[in-house]
C-alpha atoms as a PDB file:
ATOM      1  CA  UNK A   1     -53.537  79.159-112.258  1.00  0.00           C
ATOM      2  CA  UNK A   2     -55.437  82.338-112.420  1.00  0.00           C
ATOM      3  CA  UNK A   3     -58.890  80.406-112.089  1.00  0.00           C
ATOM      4  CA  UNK A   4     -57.595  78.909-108.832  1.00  0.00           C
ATOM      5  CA  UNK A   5     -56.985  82.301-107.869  1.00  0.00           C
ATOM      6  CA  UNK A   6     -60.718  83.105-108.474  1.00  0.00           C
ATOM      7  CA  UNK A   7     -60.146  84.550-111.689  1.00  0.00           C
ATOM      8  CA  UNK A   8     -61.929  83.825-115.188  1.00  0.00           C
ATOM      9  CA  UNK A   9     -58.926  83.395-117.650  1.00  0.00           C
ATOM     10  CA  UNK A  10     -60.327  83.883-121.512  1.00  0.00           C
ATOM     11  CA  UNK A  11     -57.728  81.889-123.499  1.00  0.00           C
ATOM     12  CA  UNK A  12     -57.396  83.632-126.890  1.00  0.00           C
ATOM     13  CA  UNK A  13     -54.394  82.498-129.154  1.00  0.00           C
ATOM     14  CA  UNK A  14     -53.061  84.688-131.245  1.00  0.00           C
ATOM     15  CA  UNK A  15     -50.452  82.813-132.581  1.00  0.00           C
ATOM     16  CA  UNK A  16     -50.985  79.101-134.070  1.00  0.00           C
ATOM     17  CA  UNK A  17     -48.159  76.739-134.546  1.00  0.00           C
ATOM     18  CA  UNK A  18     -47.973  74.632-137.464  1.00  0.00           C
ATOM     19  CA  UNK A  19     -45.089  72.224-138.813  1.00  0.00           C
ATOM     20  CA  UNK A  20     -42.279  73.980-140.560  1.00  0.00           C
ATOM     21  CA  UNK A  21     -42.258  73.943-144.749  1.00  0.00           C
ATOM     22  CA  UNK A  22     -39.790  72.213-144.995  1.00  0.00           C
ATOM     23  CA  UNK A  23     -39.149  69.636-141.957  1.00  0.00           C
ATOM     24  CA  UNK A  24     -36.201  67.551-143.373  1.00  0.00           C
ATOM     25  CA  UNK A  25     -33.543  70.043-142.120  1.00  0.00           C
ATOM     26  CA  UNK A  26     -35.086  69.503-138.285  1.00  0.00           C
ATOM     27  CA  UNK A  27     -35.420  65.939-138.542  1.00  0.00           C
ATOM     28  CA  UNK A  28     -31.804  65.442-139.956  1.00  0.00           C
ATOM     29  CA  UNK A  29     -30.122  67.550-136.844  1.00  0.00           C
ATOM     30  CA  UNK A  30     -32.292  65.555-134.441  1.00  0.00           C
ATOM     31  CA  UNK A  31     -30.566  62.697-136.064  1.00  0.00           C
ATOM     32  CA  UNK A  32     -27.166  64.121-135.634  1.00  0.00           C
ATOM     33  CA  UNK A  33     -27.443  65.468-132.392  1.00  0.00           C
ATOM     34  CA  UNK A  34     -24.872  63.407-130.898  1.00  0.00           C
ATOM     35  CA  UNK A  35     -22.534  65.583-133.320  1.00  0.00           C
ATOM     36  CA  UNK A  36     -23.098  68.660-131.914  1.00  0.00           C
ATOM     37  CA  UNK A  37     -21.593  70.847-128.102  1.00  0.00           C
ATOM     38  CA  UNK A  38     -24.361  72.563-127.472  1.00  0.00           C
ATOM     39  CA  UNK A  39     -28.096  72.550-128.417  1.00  0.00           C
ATOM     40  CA  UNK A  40     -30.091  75.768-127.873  1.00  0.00           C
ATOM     41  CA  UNK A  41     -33.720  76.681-128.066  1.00  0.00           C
ATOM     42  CA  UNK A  42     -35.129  79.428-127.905  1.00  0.00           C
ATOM     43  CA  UNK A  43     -38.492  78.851-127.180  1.00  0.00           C
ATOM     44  CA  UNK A  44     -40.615  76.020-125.109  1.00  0.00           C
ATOM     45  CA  UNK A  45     -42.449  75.372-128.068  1.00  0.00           C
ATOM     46  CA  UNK A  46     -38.873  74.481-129.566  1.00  0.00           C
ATOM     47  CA  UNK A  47     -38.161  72.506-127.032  1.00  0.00           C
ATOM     48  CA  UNK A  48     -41.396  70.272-126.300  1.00  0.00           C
ATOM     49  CA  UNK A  49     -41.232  69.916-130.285  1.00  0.00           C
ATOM     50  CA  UNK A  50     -37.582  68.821-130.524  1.00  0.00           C
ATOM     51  CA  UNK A  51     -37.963  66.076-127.543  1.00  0.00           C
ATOM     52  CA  UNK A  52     -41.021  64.627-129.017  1.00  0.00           C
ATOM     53  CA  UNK A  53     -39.517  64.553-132.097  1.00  0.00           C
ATOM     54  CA  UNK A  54     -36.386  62.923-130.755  1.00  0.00           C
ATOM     55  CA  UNK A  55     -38.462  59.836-129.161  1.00  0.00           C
ATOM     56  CA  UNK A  56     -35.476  58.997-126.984  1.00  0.00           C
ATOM     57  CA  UNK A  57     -33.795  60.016-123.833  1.00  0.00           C
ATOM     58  CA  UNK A  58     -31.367  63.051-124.475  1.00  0.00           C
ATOM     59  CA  UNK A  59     -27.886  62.074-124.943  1.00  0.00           C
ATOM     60  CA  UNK A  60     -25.186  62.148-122.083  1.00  0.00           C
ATOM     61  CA  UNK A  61     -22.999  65.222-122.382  1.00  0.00           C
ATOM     62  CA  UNK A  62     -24.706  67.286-124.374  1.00  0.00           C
ATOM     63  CA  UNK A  63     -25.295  71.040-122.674  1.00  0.00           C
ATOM     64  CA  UNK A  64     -28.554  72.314-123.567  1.00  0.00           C
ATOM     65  CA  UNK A  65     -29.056  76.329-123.562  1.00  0.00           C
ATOM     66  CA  UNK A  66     -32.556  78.018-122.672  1.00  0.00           C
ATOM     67  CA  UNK A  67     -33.644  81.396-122.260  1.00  0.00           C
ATOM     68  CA  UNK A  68     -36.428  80.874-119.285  1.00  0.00           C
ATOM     69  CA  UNK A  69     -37.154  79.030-115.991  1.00  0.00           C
ATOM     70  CA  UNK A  70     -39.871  77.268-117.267  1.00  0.00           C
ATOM     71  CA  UNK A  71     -37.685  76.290-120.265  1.00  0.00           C
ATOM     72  CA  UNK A  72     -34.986  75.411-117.866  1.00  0.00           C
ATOM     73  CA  UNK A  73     -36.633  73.225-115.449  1.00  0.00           C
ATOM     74  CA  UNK A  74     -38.758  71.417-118.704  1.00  0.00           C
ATOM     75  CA  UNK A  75     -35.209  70.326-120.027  1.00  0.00           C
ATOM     76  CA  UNK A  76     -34.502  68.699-117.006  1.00  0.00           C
ATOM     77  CA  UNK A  77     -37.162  66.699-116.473  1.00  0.00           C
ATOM     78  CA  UNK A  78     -37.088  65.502-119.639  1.00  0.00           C
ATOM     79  CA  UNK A  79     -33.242  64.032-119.767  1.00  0.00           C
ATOM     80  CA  UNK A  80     -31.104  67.256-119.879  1.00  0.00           C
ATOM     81  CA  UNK A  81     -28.370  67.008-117.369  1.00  0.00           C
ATOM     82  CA  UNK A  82     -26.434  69.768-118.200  1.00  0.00           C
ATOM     83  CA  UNK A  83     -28.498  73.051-118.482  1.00  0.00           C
ATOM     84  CA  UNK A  84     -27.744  77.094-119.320  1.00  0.00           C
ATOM     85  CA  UNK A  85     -29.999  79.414-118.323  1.00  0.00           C
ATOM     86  CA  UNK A  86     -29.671  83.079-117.202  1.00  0.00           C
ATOM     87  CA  UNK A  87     -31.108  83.805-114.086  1.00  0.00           C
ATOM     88  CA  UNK A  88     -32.364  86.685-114.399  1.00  0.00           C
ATOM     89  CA  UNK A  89     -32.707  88.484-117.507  1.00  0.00           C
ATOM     90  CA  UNK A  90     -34.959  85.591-119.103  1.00  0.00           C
ATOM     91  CA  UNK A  91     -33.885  86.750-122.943  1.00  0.00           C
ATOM     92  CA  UNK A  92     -31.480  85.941-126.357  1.00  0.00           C
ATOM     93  CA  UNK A  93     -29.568  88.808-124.782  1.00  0.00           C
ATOM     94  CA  UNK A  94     -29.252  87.654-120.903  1.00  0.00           C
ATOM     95  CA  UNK A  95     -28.616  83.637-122.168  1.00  0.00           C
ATOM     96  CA  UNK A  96     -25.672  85.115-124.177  1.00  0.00           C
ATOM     97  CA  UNK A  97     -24.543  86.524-121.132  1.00  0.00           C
ATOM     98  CA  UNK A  98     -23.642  83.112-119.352  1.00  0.00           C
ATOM     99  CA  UNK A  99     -20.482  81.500-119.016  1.00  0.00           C
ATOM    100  CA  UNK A 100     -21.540  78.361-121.191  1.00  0.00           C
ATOM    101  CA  UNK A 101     -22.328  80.620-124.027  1.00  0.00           C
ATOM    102  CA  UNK A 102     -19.031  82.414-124.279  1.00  0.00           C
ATOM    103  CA  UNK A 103     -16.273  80.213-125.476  1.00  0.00           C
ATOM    104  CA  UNK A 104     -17.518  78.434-128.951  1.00  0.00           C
ATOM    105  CA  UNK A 105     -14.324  78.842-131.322  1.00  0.00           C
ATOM    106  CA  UNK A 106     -14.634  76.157-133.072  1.00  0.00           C
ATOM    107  CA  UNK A 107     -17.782  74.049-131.706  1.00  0.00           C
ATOM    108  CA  UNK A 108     -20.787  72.767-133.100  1.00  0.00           C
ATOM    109  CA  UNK A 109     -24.039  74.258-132.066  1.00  0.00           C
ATOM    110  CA  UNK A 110     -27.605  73.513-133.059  1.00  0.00           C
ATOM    111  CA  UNK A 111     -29.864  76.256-132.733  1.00  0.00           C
ATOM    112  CA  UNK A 112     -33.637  75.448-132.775  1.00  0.00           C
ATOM    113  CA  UNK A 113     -36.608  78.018-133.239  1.00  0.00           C
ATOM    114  CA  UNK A 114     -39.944  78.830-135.213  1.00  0.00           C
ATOM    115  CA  UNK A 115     -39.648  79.672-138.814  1.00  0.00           C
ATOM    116  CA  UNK A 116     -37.896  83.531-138.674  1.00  0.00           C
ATOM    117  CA  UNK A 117     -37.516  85.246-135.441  1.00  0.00           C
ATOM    118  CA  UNK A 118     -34.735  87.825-133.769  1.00  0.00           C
ATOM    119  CA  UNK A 119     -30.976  87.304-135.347  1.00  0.00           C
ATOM    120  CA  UNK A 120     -29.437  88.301-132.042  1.00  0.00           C
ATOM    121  CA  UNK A 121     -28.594  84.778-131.004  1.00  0.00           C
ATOM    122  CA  UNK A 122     -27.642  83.295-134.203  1.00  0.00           C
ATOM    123  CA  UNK A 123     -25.266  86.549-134.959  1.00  0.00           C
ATOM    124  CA  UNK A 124     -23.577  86.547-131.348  1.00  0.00           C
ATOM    125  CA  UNK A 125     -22.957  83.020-131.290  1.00  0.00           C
ATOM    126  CA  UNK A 126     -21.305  82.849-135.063  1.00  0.00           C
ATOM    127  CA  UNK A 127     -19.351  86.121-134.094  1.00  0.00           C
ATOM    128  CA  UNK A 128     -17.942  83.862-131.295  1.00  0.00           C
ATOM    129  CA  UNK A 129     -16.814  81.833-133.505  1.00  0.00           C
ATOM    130  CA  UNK A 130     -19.385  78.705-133.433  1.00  0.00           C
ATOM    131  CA  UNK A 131     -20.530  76.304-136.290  1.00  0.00           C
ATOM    132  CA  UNK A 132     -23.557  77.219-136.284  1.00  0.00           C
ATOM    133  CA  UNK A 133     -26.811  75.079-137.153  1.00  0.00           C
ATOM    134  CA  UNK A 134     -30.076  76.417-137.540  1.00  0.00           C
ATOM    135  CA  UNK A 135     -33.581  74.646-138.129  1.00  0.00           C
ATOM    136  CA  UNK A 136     -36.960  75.295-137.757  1.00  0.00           C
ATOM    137  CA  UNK A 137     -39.129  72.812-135.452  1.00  0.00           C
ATOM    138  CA  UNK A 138     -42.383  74.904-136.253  1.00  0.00           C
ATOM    139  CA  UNK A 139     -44.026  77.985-137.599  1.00  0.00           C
ATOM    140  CA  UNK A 140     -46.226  80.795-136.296  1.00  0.00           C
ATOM    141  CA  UNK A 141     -49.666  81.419-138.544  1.00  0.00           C
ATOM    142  CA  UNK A 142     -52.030  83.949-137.507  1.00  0.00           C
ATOM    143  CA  UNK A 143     -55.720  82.096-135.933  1.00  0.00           C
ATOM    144  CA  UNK A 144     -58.856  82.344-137.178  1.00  0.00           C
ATOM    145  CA  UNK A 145     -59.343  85.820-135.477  1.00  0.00           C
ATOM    146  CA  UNK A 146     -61.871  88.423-137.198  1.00  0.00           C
ATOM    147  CA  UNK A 147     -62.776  91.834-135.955  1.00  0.00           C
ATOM    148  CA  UNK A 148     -65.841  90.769-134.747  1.00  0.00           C
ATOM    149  CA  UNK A 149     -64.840  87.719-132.961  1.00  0.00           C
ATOM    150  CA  UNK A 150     -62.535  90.430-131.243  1.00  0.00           C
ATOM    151  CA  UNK A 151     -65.470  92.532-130.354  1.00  0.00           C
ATOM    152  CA  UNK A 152     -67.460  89.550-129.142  1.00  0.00           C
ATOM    153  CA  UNK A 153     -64.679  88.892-126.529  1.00  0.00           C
ATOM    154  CA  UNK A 154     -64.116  92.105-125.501  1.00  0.00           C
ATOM    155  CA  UNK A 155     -68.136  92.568-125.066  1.00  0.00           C
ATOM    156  CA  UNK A 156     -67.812  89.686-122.369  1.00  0.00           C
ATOM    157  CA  UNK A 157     -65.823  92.311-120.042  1.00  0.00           C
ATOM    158  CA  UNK A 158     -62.046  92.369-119.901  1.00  0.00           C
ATOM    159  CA  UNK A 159     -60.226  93.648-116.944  1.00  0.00           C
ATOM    160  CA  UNK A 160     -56.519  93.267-117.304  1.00  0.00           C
ATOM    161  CA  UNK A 161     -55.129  91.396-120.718  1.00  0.00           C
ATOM    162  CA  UNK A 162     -52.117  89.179-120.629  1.00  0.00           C
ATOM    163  CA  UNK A 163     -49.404  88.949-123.549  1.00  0.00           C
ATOM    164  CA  UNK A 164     -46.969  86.738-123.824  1.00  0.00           C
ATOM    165  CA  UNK A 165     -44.706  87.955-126.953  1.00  0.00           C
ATOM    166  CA  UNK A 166     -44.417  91.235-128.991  1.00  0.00           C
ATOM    167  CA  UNK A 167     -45.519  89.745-132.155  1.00  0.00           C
ATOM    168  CA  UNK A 168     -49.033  88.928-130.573  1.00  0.00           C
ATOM    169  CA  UNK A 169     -49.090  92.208-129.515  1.00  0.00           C
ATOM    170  CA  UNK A 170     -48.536  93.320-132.690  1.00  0.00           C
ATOM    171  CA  UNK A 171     -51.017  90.265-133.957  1.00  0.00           C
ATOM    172  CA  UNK A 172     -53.602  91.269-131.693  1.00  0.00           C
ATOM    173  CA  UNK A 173     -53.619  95.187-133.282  1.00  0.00           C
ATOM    174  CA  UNK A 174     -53.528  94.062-136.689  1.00  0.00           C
ATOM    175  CA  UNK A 175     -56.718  92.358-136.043  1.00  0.00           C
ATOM    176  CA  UNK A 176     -58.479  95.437-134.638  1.00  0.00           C
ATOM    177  CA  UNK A 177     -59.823  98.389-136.971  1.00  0.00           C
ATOM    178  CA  UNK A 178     -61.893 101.578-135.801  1.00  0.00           C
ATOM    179  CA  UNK A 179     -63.370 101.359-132.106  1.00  0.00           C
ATOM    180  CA  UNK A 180     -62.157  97.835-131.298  1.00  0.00           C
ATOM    181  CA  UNK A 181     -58.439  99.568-132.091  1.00  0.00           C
ATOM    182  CA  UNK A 182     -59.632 102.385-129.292  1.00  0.00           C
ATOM    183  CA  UNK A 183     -60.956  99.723-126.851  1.00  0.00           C
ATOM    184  CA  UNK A 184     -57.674  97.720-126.991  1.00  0.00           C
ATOM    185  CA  UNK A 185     -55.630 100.775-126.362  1.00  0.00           C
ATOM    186  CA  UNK A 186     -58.014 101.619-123.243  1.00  0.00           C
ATOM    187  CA  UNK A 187     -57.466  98.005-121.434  1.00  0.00           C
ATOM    188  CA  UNK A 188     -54.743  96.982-118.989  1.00  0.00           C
ATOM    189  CA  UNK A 189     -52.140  94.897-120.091  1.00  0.00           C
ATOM    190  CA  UNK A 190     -49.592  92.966-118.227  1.00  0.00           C
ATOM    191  CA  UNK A 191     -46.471  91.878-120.336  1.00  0.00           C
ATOM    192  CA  UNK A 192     -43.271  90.172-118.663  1.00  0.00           C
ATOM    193  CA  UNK A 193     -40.481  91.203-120.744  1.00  0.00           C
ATOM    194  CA  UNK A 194     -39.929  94.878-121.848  1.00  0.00           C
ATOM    195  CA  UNK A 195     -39.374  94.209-125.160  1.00  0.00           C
ATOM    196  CA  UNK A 196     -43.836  93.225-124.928  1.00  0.00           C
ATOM    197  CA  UNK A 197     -44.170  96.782-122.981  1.00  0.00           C
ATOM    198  CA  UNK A 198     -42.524  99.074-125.934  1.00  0.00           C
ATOM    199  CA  UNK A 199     -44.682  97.031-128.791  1.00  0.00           C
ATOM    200  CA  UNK A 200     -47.786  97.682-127.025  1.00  0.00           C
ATOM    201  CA  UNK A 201     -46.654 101.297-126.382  1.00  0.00           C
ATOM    202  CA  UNK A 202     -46.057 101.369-130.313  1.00  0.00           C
ATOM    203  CA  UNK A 203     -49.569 100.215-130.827  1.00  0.00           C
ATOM    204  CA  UNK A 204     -51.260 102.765-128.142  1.00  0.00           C
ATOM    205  CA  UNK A 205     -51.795 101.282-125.041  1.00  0.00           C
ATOM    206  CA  UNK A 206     -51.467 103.388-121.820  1.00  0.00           C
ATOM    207  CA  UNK A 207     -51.896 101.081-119.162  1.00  0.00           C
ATOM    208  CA  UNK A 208     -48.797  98.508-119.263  1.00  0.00           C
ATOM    209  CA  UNK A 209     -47.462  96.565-116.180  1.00  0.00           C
ATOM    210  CA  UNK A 210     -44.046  95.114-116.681  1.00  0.00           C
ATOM    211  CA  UNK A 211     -44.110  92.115-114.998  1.00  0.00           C
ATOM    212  CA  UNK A 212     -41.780  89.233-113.855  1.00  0.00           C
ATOM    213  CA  UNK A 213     -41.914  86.602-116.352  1.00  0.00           C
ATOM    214  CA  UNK A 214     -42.797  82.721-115.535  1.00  0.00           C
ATOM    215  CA  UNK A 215     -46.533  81.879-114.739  1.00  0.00           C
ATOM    216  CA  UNK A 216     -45.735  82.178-111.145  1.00  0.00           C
ATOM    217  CA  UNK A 217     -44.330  85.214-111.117  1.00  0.00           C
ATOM    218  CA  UNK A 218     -46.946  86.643-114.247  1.00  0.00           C
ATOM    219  CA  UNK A 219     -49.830  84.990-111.718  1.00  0.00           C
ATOM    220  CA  UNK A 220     -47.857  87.333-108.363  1.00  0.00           C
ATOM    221  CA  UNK A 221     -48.285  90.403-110.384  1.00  0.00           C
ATOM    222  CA  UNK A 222     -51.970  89.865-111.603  1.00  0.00           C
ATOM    223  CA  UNK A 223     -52.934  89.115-107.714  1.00  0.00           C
ATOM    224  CA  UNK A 224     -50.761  92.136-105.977  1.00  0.00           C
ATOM    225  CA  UNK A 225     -52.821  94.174-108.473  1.00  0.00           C
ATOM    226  CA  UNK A 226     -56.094  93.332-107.849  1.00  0.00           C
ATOM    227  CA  UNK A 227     -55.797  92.721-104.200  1.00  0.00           C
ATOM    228  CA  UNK A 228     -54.481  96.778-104.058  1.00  0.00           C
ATOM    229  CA  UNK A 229     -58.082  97.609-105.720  1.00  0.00           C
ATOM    230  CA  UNK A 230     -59.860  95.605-103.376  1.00  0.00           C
ATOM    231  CA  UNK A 231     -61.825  98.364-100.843  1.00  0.00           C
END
Protein backbone atom coordinates (compact mmCIF):
# COMPACT_ATOMS: atom_id res chain seq x y z
CA UNK A 1 0.00 0.00 0.00
CA UNK A 2 2.62 2.53 0.69
CA UNK A 3 4.50 1.65 -2.70
CA UNK A 4 1.26 2.45 -4.55
CA UNK A 5 1.40 5.58 -2.82
CA UNK A 6 4.90 6.22 -4.33
CA UNK A 7 6.64 5.20 -1.39
CA UNK A 8 9.65 2.61 -0.94
CA UNK A 9 8.47 0.38 2.04
CA UNK A 10 11.78 -1.57 3.59
CA UNK A 11 10.14 -4.64 5.19
CA UNK A 12 12.26 -5.52 8.26
CA UNK A 13 10.75 -8.16 10.73
CA UNK A 14 11.55 -7.98 13.94
CA UNK A 15 9.60 -10.55 15.25
CA UNK A 16 9.57 -14.27 13.68
CA UNK A 17 6.84 -16.68 14.37
CA UNK A 18 7.54 -20.17 14.93
CA UNK A 19 5.21 -23.19 16.12
CA UNK A 20 4.53 -23.28 19.80
CA UNK A 21 6.73 -25.99 22.13
CA UNK A 22 4.36 -27.73 22.82
CA UNK A 23 1.39 -27.82 20.09
CA UNK A 24 -0.85 -30.64 21.53
CA UNK A 25 -2.76 -28.24 23.86
CA UNK A 26 -3.77 -26.03 20.48
CA UNK A 27 -4.56 -28.87 18.43
CA UNK A 28 -6.79 -30.55 21.17
CA UNK A 29 -9.06 -27.15 21.65
CA UNK A 30 -9.30 -26.89 17.86
CA UNK A 31 -10.74 -30.29 18.24
CA UNK A 32 -13.14 -29.31 20.89
CA UNK A 33 -14.20 -26.18 19.66
CA UNK A 34 -17.68 -27.08 19.27
CA UNK A 35 -17.49 -27.23 23.27
CA UNK A 36 -16.78 -23.93 23.85
CA UNK A 37 -19.25 -20.00 23.88
CA UNK A 38 -16.86 -17.98 22.78
CA UNK A 39 -13.45 -18.18 20.99
CA UNK A 40 -11.11 -15.16 21.25
CA UNK A 41 -7.88 -14.19 19.63
CA UNK A 42 -5.95 -11.84 20.20
CA UNK A 43 -3.91 -11.44 17.41
CA UNK A 44 -4.29 -12.04 13.37
CA UNK A 45 -1.51 -14.22 13.52
CA UNK A 46 -3.80 -16.25 16.06
CA UNK A 47 -6.35 -16.21 13.99
CA UNK A 48 -4.96 -17.08 10.35
CA UNK A 49 -3.09 -19.92 12.47
CA UNK A 50 -6.17 -21.31 14.24
CA UNK A 51 -8.37 -21.45 10.82
CA UNK A 52 -5.69 -23.16 8.95
CA UNK A 53 -5.25 -25.35 11.54
CA UNK A 54 -8.94 -26.08 11.82
CA UNK A 55 -9.20 -27.18 7.93
CA UNK A 56 -12.96 -26.76 8.10
CA UNK A 57 -15.60 -24.16 7.95
CA UNK A 58 -16.15 -22.53 11.49
CA UNK A 59 -18.94 -23.95 13.35
CA UNK A 60 -22.54 -22.37 13.47
CA UNK A 61 -23.06 -20.46 16.70
CA UNK A 62 -19.99 -19.98 17.90
CA UNK A 63 -19.18 -15.97 18.68
CA UNK A 64 -15.74 -15.21 17.88
CA UNK A 65 -14.02 -12.09 19.81
CA UNK A 66 -11.20 -9.85 18.09
CA UNK A 67 -9.45 -6.90 19.08
CA UNK A 68 -9.04 -5.08 15.41
CA UNK A 69 -10.83 -4.30 12.10
CA UNK A 70 -8.62 -6.16 10.16
CA UNK A 71 -9.06 -9.06 12.63
CA UNK A 72 -12.73 -8.49 12.47
CA UNK A 73 -13.45 -8.43 8.89
CA UNK A 74 -10.67 -11.65 8.38
CA UNK A 75 -13.10 -13.72 10.70
CA UNK A 76 -15.79 -13.11 8.55
CA UNK A 77 -14.67 -13.99 5.50
CA UNK A 78 -13.44 -16.94 6.64
CA UNK A 79 -16.86 -18.56 8.26
CA UNK A 80 -17.40 -16.42 11.44
CA UNK A 81 -20.94 -15.31 11.59
CA UNK A 82 -21.09 -13.95 14.78
CA UNK A 83 -18.24 -11.40 15.50
CA UNK A 84 -17.04 -8.95 18.68
CA UNK A 85 -15.04 -6.29 18.03
CA UNK A 86 -14.68 -2.82 19.65
CA UNK A 87 -14.97 -0.12 17.43
CA UNK A 88 -12.87 2.01 18.44
CA UNK A 89 -10.35 1.43 20.96
CA UNK A 90 -8.71 -1.54 18.85
CA UNK A 91 -7.12 -3.23 22.29
CA UNK A 92 -7.45 -6.30 25.22
CA UNK A 93 -8.83 -3.32 27.12
CA UNK A 94 -11.52 -1.75 24.51
CA UNK A 95 -12.68 -5.69 23.37
CA UNK A 96 -13.41 -6.18 27.13
CA UNK A 97 -15.44 -3.28 26.92
CA UNK A 98 -18.22 -4.84 24.58
CA UNK A 99 -21.40 -6.20 25.44
CA UNK A 100 -20.46 -9.87 24.25
CA UNK A 101 -17.59 -9.87 26.60
CA UNK A 102 -19.43 -9.03 29.77
CA UNK A 103 -21.68 -11.78 30.91
CA UNK A 104 -19.46 -15.22 31.09
CA UNK A 105 -20.55 -16.77 34.61
CA UNK A 106 -20.27 -19.90 33.89
CA UNK A 107 -19.24 -20.28 30.02
CA UNK A 108 -16.59 -21.82 28.23
CA UNK A 109 -14.11 -19.66 26.48
CA UNK A 110 -11.05 -20.47 24.42
CA UNK A 111 -8.55 -17.92 24.37
CA UNK A 112 -5.85 -18.14 21.62
CA UNK A 113 -2.44 -16.16 21.47
CA UNK A 114 1.48 -16.43 20.97
CA UNK A 115 3.44 -18.12 23.62
CA UNK A 116 3.29 -15.29 26.78
CA UNK A 117 1.84 -11.96 26.17
CA UNK A 118 -0.36 -9.24 28.39
CA UNK A 119 -2.62 -11.06 31.29
CA UNK A 120 -5.24 -8.36 30.96
CA UNK A 121 -7.62 -10.47 28.94
CA UNK A 122 -7.16 -13.75 30.48
CA UNK A 123 -7.53 -12.02 34.18
CA UNK A 124 -10.76 -9.90 33.21
CA UNK A 125 -12.45 -12.62 31.59
CA UNK A 126 -11.79 -15.34 34.62
CA UNK A 127 -12.74 -12.45 37.10
CA UNK A 128 -16.08 -12.54 35.16
CA UNK A 129 -16.46 -15.62 35.95
CA UNK A 130 -15.53 -17.67 32.58
CA UNK A 131 -13.92 -21.19 32.13
CA UNK A 132 -11.26 -20.16 30.77
CA UNK A 133 -8.97 -21.98 28.06
CA UNK A 134 -5.78 -20.85 27.00
CA UNK A 135 -3.32 -22.18 24.18
CA UNK A 136 -0.67 -21.08 22.26
CA UNK A 137 -1.02 -21.25 18.25
CA UNK A 138 2.63 -19.81 17.86
CA UNK A 139 5.65 -18.14 19.31
CA UNK A 140 7.61 -14.93 18.79
CA UNK A 141 11.69 -15.51 18.27
CA UNK A 142 13.82 -12.66 17.65
CA UNK A 143 15.25 -12.65 13.46
CA UNK A 144 18.44 -12.91 12.36
CA UNK A 145 19.07 -9.13 13.05
CA UNK A 146 22.82 -7.96 13.90
CA UNK A 147 24.00 -4.47 14.55
CA UNK A 148 25.39 -4.17 11.40
CA UNK A 149 22.65 -5.46 9.32
CA UNK A 150 20.84 -2.56 11.30
CA UNK A 151 23.35 -0.06 10.16
CA UNK A 152 23.27 -1.34 6.60
CA UNK A 153 19.50 -0.48 6.49
CA UNK A 154 19.58 2.56 8.06
CA UNK A 155 22.64 3.64 5.60
CA UNK A 156 19.99 3.13 2.69
CA UNK A 157 18.08 6.40 4.08
CA UNK A 158 15.08 6.11 6.37
CA UNK A 159 12.52 8.77 6.56
CA UNK A 160 9.69 7.84 8.83
CA UNK A 161 9.80 4.08 10.54
CA UNK A 162 6.67 2.12 11.12
CA UNK A 163 6.03 -0.22 14.28
CA UNK A 164 3.54 -2.35 14.71
CA UNK A 165 3.84 -3.68 18.52
CA UNK A 166 5.79 -2.51 21.66
CA UNK A 167 7.83 -5.55 21.91
CA UNK A 168 9.46 -4.77 18.41
CA UNK A 169 10.03 -1.59 19.61
CA UNK A 170 11.66 -2.84 22.34
CA UNK A 171 13.25 -5.70 19.81
CA UNK A 172 14.39 -3.20 17.52
CA UNK A 173 16.55 -1.23 20.58
CA UNK A 174 17.92 -4.27 21.90
CA UNK A 175 19.49 -4.80 18.63
CA UNK A 176 21.14 -1.37 18.47
CA UNK A 177 24.41 -0.46 20.59
CA UNK A 178 26.46 2.94 20.44
CA UNK A 179 25.58 5.30 17.35
CA UNK A 180 23.04 3.00 15.69
CA UNK A 181 21.13 3.40 19.38
CA UNK A 182 21.51 7.47 18.66
CA UNK A 183 20.37 7.15 15.00
CA UNK A 184 17.22 5.17 15.99
CA UNK A 185 16.30 7.67 18.60
CA UNK A 186 16.79 10.57 15.86
CA UNK A 187 14.20 8.91 13.18
CA UNK A 188 10.44 9.40 12.93
CA UNK A 189 8.30 6.82 13.99
CA UNK A 190 4.68 6.26 13.45
CA UNK A 191 3.01 3.73 15.94
CA UNK A 192 -0.94 3.15 16.03
CA UNK A 193 -1.67 2.29 19.48
CA UNK A 194 -0.29 4.32 22.48
CA UNK A 195 0.81 1.64 24.29
CA UNK A 196 3.84 1.53 20.87
CA UNK A 197 4.25 5.52 21.56
CA UNK A 198 5.29 5.19 25.49
CA UNK A 199 7.81 2.05 24.61
CA UNK A 200 9.51 4.02 22.08
CA UNK A 201 9.49 7.06 24.44
CA UNK A 202 11.14 4.53 27.03
CA UNK A 203 13.76 3.72 24.51
CA UNK A 204 14.50 7.56 23.39
CA UNK A 205 12.78 8.47 20.51
CA UNK A 206 11.51 12.10 20.09
CA UNK A 207 9.67 12.09 17.07
CA UNK A 208 6.45 9.72 17.60
CA UNK A 209 3.13 10.07 15.62
CA UNK A 210 0.25 8.26 17.20
CA UNK A 211 -1.59 7.06 14.55
CA UNK A 212 -4.97 5.34 13.75
CA UNK A 213 -4.41 1.76 13.59
CA UNK A 214 -5.45 -0.57 10.43
CA UNK A 215 -3.24 -0.29 7.21
CA UNK A 216 -5.67 2.14 5.87
CA UNK A 217 -5.77 4.32 8.41
CA UNK A 218 -1.60 3.69 9.34
CA UNK A 219 -1.24 4.37 5.23
CA UNK A 220 -3.78 8.08 5.89
CA UNK A 221 -1.35 9.17 8.46
CA UNK A 222 1.99 8.39 6.57
CA UNK A 223 0.43 10.41 3.39
CA UNK A 224 -1.19 13.58 5.45
CA UNK A 225 2.42 13.77 6.70
CA UNK A 226 4.36 13.89 3.87
CA UNK A 227 1.99 15.72 1.68
CA UNK A 228 2.24 18.76 4.67
CA UNK A 229 6.20 18.72 3.84
CA UNK A 230 5.68 18.89 0.32
CA UNK A 231 6.78 22.83 -0.76
Amino acid sequence: MIEAQGGTAIRQPLLEIVPPADPAPFEAALAALETFDLVVFVSPTALDLAFAQLGRGWPAGIPVAVVGPGSAARARELGATTVISPPAQHDSEGLLQEAGMQRLAGRRVLLVRGDGGREILPDALVQRGAALTVVAAYRRTAPDLDDAGLARLLDAGVDAVLVSSSEAAAKLYALAGGAARERLQSLLYFAPHPRIVAALHEHGATRVVHCAGGDAATLASLCHHFADLQP
